[in-house]
C-alpha atoms as a PDB file:
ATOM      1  CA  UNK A   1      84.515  64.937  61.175  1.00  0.00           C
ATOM      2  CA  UNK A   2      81.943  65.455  58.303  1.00  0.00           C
ATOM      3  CA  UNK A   3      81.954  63.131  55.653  1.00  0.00           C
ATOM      4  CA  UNK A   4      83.516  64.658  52.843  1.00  0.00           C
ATOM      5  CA  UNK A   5      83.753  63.538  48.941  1.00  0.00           C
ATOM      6  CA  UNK A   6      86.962  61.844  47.893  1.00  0.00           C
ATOM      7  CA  UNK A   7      89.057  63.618  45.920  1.00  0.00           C
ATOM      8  CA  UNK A   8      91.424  61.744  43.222  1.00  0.00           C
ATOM      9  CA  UNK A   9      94.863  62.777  43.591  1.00  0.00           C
ATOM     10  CA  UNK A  10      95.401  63.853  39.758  1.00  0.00           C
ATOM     11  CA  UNK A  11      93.323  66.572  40.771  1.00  0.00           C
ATOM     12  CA  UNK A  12      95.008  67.996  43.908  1.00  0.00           C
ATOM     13  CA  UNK A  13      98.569  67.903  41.117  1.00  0.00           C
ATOM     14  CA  UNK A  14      96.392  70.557  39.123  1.00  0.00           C
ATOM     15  CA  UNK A  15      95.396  72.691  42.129  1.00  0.00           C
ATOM     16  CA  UNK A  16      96.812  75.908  42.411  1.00  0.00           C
ATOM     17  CA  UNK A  17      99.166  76.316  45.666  1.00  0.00           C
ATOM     18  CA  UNK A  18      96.275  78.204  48.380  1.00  0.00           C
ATOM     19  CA  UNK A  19      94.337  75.586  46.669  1.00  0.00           C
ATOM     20  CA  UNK A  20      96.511  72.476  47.657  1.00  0.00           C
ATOM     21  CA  UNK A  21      97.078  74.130  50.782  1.00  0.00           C
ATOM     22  CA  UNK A  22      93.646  75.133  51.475  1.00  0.00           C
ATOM     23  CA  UNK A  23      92.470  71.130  51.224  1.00  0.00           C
ATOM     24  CA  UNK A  24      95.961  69.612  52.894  1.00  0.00           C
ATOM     25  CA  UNK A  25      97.284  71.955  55.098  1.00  0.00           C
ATOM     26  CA  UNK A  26      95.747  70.599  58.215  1.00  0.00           C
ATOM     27  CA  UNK A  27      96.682  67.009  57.611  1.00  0.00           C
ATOM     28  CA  UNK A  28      99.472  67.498  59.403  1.00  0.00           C
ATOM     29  CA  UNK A  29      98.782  68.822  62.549  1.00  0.00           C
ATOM     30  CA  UNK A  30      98.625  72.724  62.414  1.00  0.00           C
ATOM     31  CA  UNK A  31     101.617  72.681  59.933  1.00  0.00           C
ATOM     32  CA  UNK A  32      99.892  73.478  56.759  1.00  0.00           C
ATOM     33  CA  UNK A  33     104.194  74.265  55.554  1.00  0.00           C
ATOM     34  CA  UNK A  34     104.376  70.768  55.101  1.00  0.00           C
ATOM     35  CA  UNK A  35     101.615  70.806  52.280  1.00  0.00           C
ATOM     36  CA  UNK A  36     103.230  74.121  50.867  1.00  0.00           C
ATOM     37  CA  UNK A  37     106.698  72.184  50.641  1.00  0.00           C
ATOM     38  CA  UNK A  38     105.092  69.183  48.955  1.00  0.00           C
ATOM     39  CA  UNK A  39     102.923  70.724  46.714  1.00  0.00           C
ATOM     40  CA  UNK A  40     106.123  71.741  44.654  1.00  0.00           C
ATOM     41  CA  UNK A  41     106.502  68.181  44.446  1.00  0.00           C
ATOM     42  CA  UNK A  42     103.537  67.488  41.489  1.00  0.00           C
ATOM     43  CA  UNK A  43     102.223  65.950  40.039  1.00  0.00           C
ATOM     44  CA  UNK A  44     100.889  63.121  41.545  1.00  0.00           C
ATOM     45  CA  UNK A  45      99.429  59.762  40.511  1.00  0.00           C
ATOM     46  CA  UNK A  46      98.030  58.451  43.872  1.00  0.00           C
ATOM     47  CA  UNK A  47      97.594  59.210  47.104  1.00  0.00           C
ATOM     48  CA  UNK A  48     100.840  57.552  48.086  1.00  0.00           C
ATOM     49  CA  UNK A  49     102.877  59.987  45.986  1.00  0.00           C
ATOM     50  CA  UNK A  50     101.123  62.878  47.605  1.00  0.00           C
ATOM     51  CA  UNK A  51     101.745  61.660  51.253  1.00  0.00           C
ATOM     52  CA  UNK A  52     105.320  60.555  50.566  1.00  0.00           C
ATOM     53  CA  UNK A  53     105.992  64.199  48.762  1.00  0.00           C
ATOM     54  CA  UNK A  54     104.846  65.525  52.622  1.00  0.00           C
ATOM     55  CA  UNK A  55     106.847  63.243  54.462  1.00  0.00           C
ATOM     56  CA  UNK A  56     110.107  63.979  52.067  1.00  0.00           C
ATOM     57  CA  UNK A  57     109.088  67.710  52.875  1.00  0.00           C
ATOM     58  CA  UNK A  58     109.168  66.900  56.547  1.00  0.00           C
ATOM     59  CA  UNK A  59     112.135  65.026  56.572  1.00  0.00           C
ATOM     60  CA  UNK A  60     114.116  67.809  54.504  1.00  0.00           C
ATOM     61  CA  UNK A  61     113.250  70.215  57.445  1.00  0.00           C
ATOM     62  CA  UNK A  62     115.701  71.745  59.970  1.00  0.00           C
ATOM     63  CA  UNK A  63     115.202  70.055  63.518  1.00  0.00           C
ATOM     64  CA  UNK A  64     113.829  73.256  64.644  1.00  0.00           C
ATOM     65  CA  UNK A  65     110.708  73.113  61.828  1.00  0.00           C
ATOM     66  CA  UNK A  66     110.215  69.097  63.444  1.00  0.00           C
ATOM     67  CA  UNK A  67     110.290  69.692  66.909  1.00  0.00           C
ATOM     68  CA  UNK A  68     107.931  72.943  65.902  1.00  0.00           C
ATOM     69  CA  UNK A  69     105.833  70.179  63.881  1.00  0.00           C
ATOM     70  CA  UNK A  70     105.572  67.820  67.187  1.00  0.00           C
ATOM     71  CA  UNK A  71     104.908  70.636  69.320  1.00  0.00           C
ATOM     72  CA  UNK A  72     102.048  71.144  67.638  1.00  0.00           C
ATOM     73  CA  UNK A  73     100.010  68.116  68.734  1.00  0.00           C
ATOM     74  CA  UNK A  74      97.229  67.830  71.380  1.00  0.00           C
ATOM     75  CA  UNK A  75      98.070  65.800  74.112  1.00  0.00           C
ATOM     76  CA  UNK A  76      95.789  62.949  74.020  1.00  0.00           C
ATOM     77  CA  UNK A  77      92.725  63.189  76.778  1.00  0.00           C
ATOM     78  CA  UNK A  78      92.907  66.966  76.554  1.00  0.00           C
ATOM     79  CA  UNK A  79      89.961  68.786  77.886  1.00  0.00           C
ATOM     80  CA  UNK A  80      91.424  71.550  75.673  1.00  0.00           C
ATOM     81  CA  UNK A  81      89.872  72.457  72.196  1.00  0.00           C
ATOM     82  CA  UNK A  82      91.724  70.874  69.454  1.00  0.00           C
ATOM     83  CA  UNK A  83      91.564  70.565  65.527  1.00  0.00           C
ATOM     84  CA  UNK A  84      88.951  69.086  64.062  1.00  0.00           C
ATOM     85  CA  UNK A  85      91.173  65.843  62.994  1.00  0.00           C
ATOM     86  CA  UNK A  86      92.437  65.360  66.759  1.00  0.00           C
ATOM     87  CA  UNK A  87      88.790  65.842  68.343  1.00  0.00           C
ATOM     88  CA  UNK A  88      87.178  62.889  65.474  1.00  0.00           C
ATOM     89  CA  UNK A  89      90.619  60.601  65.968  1.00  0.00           C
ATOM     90  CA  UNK A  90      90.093  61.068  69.513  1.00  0.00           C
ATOM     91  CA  UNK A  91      86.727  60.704  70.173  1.00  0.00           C
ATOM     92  CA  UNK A  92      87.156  57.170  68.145  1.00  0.00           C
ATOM     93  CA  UNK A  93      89.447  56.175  71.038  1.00  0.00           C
ATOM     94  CA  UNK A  94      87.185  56.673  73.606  1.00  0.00           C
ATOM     95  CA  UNK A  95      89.286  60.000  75.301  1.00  0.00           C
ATOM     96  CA  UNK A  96      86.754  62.128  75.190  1.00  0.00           C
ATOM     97  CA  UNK A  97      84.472  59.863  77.186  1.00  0.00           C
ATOM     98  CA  UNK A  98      87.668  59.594  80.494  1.00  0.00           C
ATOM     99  CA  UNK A  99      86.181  59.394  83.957  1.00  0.00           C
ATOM    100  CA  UNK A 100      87.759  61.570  86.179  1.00  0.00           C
ATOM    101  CA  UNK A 101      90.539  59.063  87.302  1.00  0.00           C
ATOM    102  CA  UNK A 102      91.379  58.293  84.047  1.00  0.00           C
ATOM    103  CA  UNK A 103      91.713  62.317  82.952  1.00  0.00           C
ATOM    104  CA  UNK A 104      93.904  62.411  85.924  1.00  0.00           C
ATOM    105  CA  UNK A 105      96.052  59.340  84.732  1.00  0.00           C
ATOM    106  CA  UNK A 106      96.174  60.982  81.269  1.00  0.00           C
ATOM    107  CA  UNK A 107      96.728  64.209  82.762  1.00  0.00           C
ATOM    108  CA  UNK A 108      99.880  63.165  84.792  1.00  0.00           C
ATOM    109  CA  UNK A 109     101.423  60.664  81.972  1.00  0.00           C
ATOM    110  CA  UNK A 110     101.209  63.905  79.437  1.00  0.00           C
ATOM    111  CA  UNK A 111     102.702  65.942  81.890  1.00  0.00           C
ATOM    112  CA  UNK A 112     105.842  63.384  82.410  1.00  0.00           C
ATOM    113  CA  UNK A 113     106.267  62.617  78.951  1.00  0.00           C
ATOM    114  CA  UNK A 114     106.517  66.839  77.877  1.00  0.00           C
ATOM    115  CA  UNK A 115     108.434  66.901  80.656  1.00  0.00           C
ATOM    116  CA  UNK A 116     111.056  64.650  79.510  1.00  0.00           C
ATOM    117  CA  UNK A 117     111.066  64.891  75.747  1.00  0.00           C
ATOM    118  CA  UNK A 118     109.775  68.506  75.205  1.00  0.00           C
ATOM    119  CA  UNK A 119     106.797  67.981  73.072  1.00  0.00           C
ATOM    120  CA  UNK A 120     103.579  65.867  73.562  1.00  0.00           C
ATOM    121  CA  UNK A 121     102.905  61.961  73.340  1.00  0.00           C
ATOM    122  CA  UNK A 122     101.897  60.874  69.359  1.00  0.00           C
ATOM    123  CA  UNK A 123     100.256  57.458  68.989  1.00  0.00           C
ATOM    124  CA  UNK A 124      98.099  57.089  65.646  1.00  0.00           C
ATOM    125  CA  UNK A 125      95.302  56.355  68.332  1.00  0.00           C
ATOM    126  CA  UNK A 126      92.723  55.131  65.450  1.00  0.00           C
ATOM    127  CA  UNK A 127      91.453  51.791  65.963  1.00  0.00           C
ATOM    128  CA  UNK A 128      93.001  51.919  69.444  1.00  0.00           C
ATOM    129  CA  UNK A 129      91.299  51.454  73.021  1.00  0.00           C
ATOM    130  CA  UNK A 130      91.742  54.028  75.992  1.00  0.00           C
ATOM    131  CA  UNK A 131      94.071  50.984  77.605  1.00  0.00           C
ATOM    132  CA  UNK A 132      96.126  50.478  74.742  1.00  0.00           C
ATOM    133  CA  UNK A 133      97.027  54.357  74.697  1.00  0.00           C
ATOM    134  CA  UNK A 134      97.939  53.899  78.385  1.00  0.00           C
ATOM    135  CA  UNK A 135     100.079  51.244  77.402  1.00  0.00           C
ATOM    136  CA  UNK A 136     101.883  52.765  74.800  1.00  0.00           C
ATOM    137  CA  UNK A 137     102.035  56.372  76.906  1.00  0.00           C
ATOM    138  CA  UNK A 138     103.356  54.327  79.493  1.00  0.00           C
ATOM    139  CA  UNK A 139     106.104  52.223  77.514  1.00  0.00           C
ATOM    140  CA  UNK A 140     107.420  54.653  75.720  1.00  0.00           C
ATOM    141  CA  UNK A 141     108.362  56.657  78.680  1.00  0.00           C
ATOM    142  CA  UNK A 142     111.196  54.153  78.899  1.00  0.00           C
ATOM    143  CA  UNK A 143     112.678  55.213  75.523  1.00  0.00           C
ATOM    144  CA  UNK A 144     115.404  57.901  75.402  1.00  0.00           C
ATOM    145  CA  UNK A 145     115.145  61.359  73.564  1.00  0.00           C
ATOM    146  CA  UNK A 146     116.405  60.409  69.694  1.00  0.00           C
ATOM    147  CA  UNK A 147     114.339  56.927  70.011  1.00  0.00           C
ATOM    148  CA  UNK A 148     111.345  58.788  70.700  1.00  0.00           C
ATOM    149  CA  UNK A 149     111.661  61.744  68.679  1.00  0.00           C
ATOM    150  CA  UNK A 150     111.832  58.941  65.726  1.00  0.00           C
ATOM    151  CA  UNK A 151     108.775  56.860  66.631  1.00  0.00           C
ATOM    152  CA  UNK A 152     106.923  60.157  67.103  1.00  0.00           C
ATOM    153  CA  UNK A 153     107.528  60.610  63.438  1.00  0.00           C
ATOM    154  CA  UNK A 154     106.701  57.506  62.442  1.00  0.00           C
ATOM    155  CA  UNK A 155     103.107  57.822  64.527  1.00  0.00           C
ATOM    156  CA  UNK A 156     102.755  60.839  62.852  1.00  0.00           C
ATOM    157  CA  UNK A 157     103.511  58.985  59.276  1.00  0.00           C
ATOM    158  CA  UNK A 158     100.656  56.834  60.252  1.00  0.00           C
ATOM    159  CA  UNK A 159      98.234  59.329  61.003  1.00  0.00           C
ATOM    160  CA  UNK A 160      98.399  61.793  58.324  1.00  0.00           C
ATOM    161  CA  UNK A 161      98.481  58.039  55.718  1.00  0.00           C
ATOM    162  CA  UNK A 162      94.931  57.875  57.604  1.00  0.00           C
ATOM    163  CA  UNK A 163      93.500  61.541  57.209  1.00  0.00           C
ATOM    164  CA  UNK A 164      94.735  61.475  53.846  1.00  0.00           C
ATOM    165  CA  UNK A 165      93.029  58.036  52.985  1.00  0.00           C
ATOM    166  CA  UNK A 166      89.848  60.054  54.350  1.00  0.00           C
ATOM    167  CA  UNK A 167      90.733  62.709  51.920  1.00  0.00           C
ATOM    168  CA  UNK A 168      92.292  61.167  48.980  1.00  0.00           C
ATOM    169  CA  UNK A 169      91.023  58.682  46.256  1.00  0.00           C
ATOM    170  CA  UNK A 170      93.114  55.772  45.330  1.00  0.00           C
END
């Protein structure tokens, strides 16, 4: 991803809504509704008010709009073309540099995983190696259906707390 200037959060509060939702919308992951729902939410002090105002809006969705929102996730190794978050995230984990074995390893855990929970494997993969994704992909397997639906969310708390840091002044 590009470097971009910071902006301070005040600011974002005095944005109109295709504004907000022009700069937010793709912090969570091709669910720019989450940044329309928190944008009525202003106005905010910090960055911390913004991203809990987008987790509230999340959490005040139907369980259709949050399986819709982890649905919308790459799986992670995908050869596919993602969104421009995924591909920098990713690429800082080392998954866009898999030898063939490891694609295949990838390939088949993502597989198993949809299979059993119905939407892909989310691990806030930043500052993580290409083993310790394996390790978590592999673990978490074990978990049933609500356990995992919940620590998707919270991975998913964790990553958009990181785009928006990359986003957001203090």
């Amino acid at each position: 991803m590009t470097a971009k200037m910071k902006i301070p959060a005040p600011v974002v509060s005095k944005m109109s809504r295709e504004q907000f939702v022009g700069v937010l919308g793709g912090v969570f992951e091709h669910s720019s509704w989450v940044a329309d729902a928190a944008w009525e939410s202003r106005p905010f002090r910090n960055k911390e008010e913004v991203h809990r105002a987008m987790i509230e809006a999340v959490e005040r969705s139907s369980e259709d709009a949050i399986l819709a929102l982890l649905r919308a996730h790459p799986d992670l190794g995908t050869r596919i073309s993602i969104g421009e978050y995924s591909t920098s995230e990713q690429q800082g984990a080392g998954l866009d540099k898999l030898t063939p074995a490891e694609y295949e390893r990838f390939d088949a855990l993502n597989e198993q995983y949809v299979g059993k929970f119905g939407f892909p494997f989310i691990l806030a993969v930043r500052g993580k190696t290409k083993a310790d994704i394996l390790v978590s992909m592999t673990a978490r397997l074990g978990n049933d259906e609500q356990a995992e639906k919940r620590q998707a969310l919270e991975e998913i708390k964790k990553i958009t707390g990181f785009r928006l840091a990359d986003l957001l002044e203090p």
